[in-house]
C-alpha atoms as a PDB file:
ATOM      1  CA  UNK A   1      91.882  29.743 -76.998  1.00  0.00           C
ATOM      2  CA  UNK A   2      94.686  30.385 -75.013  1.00  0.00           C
ATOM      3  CA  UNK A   3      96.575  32.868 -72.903  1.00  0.00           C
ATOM      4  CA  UNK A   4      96.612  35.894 -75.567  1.00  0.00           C
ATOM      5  CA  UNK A   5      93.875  38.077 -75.655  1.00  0.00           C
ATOM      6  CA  UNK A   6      90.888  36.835 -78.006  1.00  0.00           C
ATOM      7  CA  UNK A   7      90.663  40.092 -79.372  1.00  0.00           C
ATOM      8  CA  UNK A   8      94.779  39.552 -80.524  1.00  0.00           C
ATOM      9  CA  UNK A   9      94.131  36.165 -82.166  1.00  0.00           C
ATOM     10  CA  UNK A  10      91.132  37.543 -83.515  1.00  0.00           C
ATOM     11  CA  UNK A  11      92.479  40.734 -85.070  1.00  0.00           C
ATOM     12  CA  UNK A  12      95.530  38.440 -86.366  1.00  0.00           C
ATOM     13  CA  UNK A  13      92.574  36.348 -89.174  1.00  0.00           C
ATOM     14  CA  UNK A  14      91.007  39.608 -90.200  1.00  0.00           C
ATOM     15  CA  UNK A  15      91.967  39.099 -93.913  1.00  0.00           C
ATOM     16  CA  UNK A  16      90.090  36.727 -93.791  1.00  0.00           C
ATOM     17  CA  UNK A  17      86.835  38.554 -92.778  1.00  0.00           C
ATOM     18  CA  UNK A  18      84.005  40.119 -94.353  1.00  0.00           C
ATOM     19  CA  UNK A  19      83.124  43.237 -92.407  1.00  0.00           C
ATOM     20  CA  UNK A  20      80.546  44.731 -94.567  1.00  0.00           C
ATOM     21  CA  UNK A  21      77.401  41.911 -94.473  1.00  0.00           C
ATOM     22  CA  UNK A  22      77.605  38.418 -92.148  1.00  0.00           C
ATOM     23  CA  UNK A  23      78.031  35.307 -94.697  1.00  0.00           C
ATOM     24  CA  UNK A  24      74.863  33.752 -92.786  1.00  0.00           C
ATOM     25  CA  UNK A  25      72.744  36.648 -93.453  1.00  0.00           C
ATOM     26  CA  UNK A  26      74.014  37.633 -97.131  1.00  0.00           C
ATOM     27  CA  UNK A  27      71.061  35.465 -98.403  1.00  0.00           C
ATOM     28  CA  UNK A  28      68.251  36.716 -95.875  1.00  0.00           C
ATOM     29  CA  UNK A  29      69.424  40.294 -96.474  1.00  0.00           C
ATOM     30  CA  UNK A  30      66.554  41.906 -98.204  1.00  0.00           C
ATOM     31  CA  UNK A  31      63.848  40.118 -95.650  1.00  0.00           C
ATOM     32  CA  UNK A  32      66.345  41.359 -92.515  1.00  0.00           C
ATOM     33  CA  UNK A  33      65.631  45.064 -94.482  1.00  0.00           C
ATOM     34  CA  UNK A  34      62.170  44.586 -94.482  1.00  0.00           C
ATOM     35  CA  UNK A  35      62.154  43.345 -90.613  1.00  0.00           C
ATOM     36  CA  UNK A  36      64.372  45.381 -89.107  1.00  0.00           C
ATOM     37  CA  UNK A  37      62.405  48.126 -88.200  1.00  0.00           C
ATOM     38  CA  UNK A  38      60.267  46.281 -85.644  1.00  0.00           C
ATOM     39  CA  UNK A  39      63.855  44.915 -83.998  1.00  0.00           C
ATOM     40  CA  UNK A  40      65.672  47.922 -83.862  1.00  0.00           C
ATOM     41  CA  UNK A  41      64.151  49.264 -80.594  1.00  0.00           C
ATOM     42  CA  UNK A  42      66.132  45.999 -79.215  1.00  0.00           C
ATOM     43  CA  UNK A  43      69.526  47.039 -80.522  1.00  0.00           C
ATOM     44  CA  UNK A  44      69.906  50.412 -81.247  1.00  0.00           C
ATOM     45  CA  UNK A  45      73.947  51.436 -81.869  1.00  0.00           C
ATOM     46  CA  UNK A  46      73.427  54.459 -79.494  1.00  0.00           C
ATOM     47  CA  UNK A  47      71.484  52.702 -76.907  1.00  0.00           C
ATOM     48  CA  UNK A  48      74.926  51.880 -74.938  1.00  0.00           C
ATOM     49  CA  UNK A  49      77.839  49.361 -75.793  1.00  0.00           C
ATOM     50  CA  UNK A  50      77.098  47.981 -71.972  1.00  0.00           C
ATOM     51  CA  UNK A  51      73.435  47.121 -72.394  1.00  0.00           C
ATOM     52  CA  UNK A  52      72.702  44.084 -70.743  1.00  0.00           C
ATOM     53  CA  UNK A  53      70.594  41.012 -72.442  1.00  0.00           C
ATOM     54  CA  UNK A  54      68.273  40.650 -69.623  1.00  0.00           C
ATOM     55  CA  UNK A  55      64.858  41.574 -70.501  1.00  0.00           C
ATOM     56  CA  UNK A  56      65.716  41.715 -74.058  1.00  0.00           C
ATOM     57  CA  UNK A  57      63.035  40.006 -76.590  1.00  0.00           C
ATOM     58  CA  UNK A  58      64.651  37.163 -77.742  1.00  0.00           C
ATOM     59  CA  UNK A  59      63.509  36.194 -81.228  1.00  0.00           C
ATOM     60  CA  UNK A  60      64.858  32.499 -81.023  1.00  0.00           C
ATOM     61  CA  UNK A  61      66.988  31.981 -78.258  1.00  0.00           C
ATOM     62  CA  UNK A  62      65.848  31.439 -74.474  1.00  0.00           C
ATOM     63  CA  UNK A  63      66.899  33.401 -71.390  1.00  0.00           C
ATOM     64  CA  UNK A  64      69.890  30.676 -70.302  1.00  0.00           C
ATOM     65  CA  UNK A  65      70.785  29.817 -73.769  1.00  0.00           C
ATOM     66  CA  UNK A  66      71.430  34.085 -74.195  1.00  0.00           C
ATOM     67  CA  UNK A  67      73.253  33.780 -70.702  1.00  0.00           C
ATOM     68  CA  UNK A  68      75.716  31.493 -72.365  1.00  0.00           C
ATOM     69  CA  UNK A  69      76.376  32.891 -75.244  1.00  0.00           C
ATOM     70  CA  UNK A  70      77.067  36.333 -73.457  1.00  0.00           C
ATOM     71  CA  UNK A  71      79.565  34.565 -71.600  1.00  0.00           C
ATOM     72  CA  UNK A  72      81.317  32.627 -74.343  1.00  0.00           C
ATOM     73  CA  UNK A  73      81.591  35.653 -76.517  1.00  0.00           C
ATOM     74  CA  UNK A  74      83.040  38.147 -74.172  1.00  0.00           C
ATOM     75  CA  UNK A  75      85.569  35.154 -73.801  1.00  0.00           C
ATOM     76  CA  UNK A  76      86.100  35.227 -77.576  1.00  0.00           C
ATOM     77  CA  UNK A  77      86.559  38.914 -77.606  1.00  0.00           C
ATOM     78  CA  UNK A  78      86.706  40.329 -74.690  1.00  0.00           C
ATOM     79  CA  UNK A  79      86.225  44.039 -73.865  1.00  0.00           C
ATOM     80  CA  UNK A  80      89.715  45.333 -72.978  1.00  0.00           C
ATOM     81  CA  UNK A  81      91.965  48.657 -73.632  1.00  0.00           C
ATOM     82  CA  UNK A  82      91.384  48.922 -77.010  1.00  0.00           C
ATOM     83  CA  UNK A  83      87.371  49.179 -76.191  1.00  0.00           C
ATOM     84  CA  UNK A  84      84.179  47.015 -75.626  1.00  0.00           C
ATOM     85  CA  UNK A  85      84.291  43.447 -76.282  1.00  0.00           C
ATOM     86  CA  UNK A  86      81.428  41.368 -78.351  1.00  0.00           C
ATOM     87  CA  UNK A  87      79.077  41.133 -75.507  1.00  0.00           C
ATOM     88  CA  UNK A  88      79.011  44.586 -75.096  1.00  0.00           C
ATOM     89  CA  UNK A  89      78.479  44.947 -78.932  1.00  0.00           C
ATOM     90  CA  UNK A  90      75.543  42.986 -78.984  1.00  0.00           C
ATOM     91  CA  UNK A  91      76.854  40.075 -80.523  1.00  0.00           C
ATOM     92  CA  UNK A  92      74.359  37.589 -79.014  1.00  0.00           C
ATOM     93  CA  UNK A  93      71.291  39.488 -80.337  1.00  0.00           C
ATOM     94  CA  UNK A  94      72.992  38.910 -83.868  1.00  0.00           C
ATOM     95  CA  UNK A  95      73.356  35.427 -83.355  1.00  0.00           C
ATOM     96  CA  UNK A  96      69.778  35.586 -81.700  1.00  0.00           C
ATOM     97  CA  UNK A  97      68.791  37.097 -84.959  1.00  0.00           C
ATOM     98  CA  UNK A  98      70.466  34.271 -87.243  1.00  0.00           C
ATOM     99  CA  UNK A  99      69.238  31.721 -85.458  1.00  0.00           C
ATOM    100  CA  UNK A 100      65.825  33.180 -86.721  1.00  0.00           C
ATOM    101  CA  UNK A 101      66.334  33.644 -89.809  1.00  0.00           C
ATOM    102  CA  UNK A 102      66.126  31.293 -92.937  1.00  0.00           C
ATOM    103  CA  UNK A 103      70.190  30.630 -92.260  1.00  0.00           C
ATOM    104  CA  UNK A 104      68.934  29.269 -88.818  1.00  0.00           C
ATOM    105  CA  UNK A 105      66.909  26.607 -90.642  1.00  0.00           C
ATOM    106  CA  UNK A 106      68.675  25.872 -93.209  1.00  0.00           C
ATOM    107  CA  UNK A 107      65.566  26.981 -95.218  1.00  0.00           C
ATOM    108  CA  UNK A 108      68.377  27.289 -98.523  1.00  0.00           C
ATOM    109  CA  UNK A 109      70.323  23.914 -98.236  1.00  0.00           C
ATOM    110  CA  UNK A 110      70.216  21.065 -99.609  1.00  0.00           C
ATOM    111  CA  UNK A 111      69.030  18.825 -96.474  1.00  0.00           C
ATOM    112  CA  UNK A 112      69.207  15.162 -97.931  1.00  0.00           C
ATOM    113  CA  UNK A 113      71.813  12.211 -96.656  1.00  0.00           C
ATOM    114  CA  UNK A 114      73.550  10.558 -96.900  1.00  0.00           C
ATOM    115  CA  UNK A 115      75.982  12.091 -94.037  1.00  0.00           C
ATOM    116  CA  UNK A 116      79.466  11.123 -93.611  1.00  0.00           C
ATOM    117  CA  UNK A 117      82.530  12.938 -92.500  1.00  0.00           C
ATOM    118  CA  UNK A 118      83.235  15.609 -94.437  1.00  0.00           C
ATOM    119  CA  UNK A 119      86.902  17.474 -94.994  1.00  0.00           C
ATOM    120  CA  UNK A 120      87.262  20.718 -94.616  1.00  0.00           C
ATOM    121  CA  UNK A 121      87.647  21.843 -98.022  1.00  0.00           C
ATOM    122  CA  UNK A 122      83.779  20.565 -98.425  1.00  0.00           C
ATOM    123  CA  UNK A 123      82.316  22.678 -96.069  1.00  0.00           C
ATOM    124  CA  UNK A 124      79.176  22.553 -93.594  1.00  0.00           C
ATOM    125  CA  UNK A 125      78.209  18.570 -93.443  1.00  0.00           C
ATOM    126  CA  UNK A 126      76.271  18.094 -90.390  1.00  0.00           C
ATOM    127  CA  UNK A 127      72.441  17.183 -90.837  1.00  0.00           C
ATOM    128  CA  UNK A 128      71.487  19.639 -87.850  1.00  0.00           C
ATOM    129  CA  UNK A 129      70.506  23.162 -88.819  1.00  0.00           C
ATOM    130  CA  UNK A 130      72.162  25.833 -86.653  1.00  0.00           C
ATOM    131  CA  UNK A 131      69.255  26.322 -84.700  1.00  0.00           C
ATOM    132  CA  UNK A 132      69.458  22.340 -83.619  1.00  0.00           C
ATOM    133  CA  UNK A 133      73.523  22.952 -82.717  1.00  0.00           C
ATOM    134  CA  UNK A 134      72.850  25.793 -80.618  1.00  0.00           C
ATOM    135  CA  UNK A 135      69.757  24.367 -79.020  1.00  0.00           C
ATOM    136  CA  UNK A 136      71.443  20.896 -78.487  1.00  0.00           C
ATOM    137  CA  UNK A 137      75.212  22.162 -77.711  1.00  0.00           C
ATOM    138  CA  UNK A 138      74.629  24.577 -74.884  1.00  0.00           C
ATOM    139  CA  UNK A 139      72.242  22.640 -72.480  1.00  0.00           C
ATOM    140  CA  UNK A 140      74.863  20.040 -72.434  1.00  0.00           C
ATOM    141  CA  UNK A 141      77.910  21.969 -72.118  1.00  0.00           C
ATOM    142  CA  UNK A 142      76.241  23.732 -69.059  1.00  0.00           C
ATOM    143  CA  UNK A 143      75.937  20.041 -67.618  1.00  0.00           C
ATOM    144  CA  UNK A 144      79.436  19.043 -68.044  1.00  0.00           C
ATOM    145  CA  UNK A 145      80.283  22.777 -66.166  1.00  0.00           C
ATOM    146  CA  UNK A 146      77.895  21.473 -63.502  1.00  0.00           C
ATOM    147  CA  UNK A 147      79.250  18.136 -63.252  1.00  0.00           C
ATOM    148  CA  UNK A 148      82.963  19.812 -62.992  1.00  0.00           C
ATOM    149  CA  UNK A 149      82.417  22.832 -60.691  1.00  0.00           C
ATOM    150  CA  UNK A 150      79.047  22.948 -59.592  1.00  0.00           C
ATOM    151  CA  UNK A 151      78.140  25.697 -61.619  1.00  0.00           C
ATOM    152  CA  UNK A 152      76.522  26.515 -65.405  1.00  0.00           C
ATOM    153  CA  UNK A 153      79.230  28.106 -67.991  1.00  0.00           C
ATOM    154  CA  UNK A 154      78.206  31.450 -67.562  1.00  0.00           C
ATOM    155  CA  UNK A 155      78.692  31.200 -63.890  1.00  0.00           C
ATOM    156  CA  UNK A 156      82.274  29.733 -64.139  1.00  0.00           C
ATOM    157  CA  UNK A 157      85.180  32.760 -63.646  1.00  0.00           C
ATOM    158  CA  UNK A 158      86.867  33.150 -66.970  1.00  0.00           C
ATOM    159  CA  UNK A 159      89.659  30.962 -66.448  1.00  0.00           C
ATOM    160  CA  UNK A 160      87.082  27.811 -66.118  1.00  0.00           C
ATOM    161  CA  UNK A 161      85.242  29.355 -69.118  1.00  0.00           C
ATOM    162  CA  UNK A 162      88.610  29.754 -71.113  1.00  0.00           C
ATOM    163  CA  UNK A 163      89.429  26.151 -70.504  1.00  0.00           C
ATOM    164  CA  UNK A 164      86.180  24.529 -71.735  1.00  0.00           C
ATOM    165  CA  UNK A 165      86.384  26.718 -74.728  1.00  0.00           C
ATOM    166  CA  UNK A 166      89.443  25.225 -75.621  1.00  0.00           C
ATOM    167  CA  UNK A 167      88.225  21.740 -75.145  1.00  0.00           C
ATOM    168  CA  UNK A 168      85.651  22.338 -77.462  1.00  0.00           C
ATOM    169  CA  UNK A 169      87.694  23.844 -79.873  1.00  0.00           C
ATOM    170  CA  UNK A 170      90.070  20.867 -79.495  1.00  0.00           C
ATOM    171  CA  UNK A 171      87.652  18.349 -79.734  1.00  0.00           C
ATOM    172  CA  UNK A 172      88.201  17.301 -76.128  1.00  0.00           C
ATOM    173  CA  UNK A 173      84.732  17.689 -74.340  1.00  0.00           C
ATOM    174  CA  UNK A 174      82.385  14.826 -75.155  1.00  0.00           C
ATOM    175  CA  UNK A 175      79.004  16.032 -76.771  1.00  0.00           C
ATOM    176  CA  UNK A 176      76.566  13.312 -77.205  1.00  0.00           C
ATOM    177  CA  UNK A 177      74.234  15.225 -79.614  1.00  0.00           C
ATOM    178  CA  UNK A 178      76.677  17.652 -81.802  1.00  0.00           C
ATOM    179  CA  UNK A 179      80.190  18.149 -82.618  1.00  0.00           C
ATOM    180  CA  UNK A 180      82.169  19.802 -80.063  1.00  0.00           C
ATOM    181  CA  UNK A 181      84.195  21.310 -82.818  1.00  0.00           C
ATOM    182  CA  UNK A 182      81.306  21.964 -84.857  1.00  0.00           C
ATOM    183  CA  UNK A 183      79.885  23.720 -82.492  1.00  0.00           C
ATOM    184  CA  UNK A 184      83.061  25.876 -81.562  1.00  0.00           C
ATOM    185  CA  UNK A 185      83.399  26.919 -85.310  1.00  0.00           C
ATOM    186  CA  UNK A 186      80.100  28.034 -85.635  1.00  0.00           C
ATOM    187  CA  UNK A 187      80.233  30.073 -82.299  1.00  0.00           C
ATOM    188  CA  UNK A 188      83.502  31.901 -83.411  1.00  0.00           C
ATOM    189  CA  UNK A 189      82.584  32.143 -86.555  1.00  0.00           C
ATOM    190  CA  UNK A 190      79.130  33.929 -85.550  1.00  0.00           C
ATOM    191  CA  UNK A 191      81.031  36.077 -83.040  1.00  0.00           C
ATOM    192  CA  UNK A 192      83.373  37.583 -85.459  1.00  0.00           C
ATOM    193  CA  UNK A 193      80.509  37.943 -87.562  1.00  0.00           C
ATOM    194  CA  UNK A 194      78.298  39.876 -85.270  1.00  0.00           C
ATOM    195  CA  UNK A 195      81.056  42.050 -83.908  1.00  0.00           C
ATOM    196  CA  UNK A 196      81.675  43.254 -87.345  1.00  0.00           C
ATOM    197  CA  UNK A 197      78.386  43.013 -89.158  1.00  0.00           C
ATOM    198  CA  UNK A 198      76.262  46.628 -90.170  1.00  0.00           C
ATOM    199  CA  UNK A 199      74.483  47.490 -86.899  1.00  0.00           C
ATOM    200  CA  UNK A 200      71.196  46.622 -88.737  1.00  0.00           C
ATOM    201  CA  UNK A 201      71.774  42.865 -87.920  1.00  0.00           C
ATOM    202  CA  UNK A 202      71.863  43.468 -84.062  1.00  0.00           C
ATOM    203  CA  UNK A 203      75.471  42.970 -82.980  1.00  0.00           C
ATOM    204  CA  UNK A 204      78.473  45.528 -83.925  1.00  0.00           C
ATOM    205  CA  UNK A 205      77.111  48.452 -81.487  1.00  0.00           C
ATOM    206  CA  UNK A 206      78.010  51.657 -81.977  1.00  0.00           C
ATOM    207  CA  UNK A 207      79.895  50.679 -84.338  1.00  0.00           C
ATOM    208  CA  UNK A 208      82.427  49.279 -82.455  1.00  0.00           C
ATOM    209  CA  UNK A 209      83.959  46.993 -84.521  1.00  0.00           C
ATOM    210  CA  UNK A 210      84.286  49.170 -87.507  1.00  0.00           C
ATOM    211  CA  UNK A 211      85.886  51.808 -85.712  1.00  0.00           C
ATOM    212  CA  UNK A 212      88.426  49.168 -83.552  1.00  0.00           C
ATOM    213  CA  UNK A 213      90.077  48.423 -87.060  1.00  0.00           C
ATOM    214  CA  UNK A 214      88.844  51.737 -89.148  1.00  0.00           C
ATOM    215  CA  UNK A 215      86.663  50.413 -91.209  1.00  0.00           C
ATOM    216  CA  UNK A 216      84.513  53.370 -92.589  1.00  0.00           C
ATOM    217  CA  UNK A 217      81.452  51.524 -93.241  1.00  0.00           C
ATOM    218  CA  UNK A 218      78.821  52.214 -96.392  1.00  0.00           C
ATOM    219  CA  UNK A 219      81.152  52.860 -99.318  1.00  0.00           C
ATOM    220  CA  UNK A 220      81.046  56.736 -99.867  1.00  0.00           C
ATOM    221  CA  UNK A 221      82.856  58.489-103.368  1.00  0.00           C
ATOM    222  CA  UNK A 222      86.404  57.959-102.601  1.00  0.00           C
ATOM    223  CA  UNK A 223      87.340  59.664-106.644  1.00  0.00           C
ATOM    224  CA  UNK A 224      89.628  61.981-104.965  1.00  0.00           C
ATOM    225  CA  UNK A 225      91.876  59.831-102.649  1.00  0.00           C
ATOM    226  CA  UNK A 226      92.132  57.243-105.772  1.00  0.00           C
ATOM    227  CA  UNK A 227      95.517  58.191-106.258  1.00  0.00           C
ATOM    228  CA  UNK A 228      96.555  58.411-103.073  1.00  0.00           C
ATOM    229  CA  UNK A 229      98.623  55.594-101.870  1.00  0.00           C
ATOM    230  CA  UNK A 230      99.214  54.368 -97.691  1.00  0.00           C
ATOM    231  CA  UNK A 231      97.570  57.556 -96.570  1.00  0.00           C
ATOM    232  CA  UNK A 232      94.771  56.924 -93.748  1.00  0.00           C
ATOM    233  CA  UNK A 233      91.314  57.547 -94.018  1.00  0.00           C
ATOM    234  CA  UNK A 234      90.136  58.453 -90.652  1.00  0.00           C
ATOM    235  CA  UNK A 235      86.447  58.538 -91.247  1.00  0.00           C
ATOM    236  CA  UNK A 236      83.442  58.175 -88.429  1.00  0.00           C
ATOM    237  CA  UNK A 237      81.852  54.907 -90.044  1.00  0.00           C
ATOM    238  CA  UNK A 238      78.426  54.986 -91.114  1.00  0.00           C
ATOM    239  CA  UNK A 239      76.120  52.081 -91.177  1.00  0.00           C
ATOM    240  CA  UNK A 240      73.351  50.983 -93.431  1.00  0.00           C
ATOM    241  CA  UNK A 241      70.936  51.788 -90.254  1.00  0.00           C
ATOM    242  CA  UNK A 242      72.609  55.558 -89.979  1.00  0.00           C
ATOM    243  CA  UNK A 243      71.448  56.239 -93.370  1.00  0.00           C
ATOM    244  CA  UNK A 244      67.470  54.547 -93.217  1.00  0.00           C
ATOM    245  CA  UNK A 245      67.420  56.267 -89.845  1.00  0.00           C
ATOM    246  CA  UNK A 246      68.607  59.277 -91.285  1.00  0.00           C
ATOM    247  CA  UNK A 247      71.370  60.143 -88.955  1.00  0.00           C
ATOM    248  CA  UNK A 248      73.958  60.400 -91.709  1.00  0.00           C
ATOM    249  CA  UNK A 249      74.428  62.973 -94.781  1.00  0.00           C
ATOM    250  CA  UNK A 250      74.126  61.079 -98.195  1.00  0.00           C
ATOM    251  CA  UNK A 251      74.684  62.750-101.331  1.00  0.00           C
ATOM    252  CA  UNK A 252      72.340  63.257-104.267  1.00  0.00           C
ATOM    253  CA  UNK A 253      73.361  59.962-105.476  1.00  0.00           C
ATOM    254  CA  UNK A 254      72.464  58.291-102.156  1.00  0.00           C
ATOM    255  CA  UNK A 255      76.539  57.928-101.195  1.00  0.00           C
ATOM    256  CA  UNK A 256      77.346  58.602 -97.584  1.00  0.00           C
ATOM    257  CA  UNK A 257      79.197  61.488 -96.888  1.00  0.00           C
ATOM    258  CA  UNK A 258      81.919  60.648 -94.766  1.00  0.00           C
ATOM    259  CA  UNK A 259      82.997  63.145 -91.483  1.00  0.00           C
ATOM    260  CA  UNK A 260      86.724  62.948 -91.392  1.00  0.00           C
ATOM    261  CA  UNK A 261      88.344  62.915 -87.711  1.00  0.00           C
ATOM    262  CA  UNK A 262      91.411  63.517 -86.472  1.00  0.00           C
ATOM    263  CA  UNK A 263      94.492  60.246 -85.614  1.00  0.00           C
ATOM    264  CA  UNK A 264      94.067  61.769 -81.761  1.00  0.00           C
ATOM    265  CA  UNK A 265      90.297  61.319 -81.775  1.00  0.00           C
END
């Protein structure tokens, strides 16, 4: 955290992304295929990037745990000039729909001790399952927020809510039951995630991510631009949910084809 914009610092680790499927999801995909036809009614790219989360059928989370993460995400990456922010791309229905899933559980890991502290090069450690560090992070961060100013996180202005982000991600606000780093990393990591996962998951609305860095989506034939080096390739992205929804041309081979647009548009 920190004065620049989250969407700067963000956009500055994009290498290091995976735009195309969320790492949490990757092993859930072909259930999330099979599911997401009953969900999409709660997420639809074209239902508007502003939607709010109240009302919304939440498949895991509850009503103030959703409040949070609304709040903490626009934080992350907020809606500014260059277009809507994670909140408004639906980024806490994709972490909602995690949370749900078998990556929620940990239904794949090894769960056995013993549990020491890990390095970083060794990867996830804790014995919680993500569900557990939302579930167990969140209550008590709104507590400290009440215990400061009076009021839960999402209430706080975004200064307040900038500065206990960043004592999280320093390790400076006292969790009893998880991390406060842990729980940071996950949360940003998740965000980024959602904001540029296929719309199919929940979170990257209207395509909003894709089209904030130009990502054109579903791999279409690109055999003629092979040779072609630097050039842009201005395409409207299409999703995985364009094509089973039929709102996007495919060739015979099943390929997207791509509508090119102009730099102005």
């Amino acid at each position: 955290m920190g004065k620049p914009s989250g969407r700067r610092r963000f956009l500055k680790n994009l290498t290091t992304l995976t735009a195309a499927v969320p790492a949490g999801l990757a092993a859930t995909q072909t259930q999330a295929q099979h599911d997401h036809a009953g969900h999409v009614a709660q997420a639809k790219p074209g239902a508007g990037a502003a939607a709010s989360t109240q009302g919304q059928a939440w498949l895991y989370l509850m009503q103030p745990e959703a409040e949070f993460l609304d709040a903490a995400v626009a934080r992350l990456i907020p809606a500014d000039e260059l277009g809507p922010g994670a909140k408004e791309a639906g980024v806490t229905v994709f972490i909602d729909r995690q949370l749900a899933s078998s990556w929620g559980t940990h239904g794949r890991n090894y769960r056995q001790g013993p549990w020491p502290e890990g390095t970083p090069q060794q990867g996830y450690q804790s014995q919680l399952t993500p569900q557990e560090v939302y579930r167990y992070a969140i209550p008590e961060i709104n507590a400290y927020c009440e215990k400061q100013h009076g009021k839960v996180f999402a209430a706080l202005d975004g200064a307040q809510q900038d500065a206990v982000l960043t004592l999280l991600d320093e390790g400076k606000l006292d969790l009893v039951s998880v991390s406060p780093r842990l729980f940071f990393n996950m949360l940003l990591d998740n965000t980024k995630s959602g904001f540029f996962a296929d719309p199919m998951y929940g979170g990257n609305r209207d395509k909003v991510g894709w089209k904030l860095v130009g990502f054109p989506g579903v791999a279409a034939v690109y055999t003629e631009h092979v040779g072609k080096h630097g050039v842009p390739y201005p395409a409207q992205p299409v999703s995985i949910l364009d094509i089973e929804q039929k709102v996007a041309q495919v060739d015979e081979h099943g390929h997207p084809v791509h509508v090119m647009i102009s730099r102005n548009d």
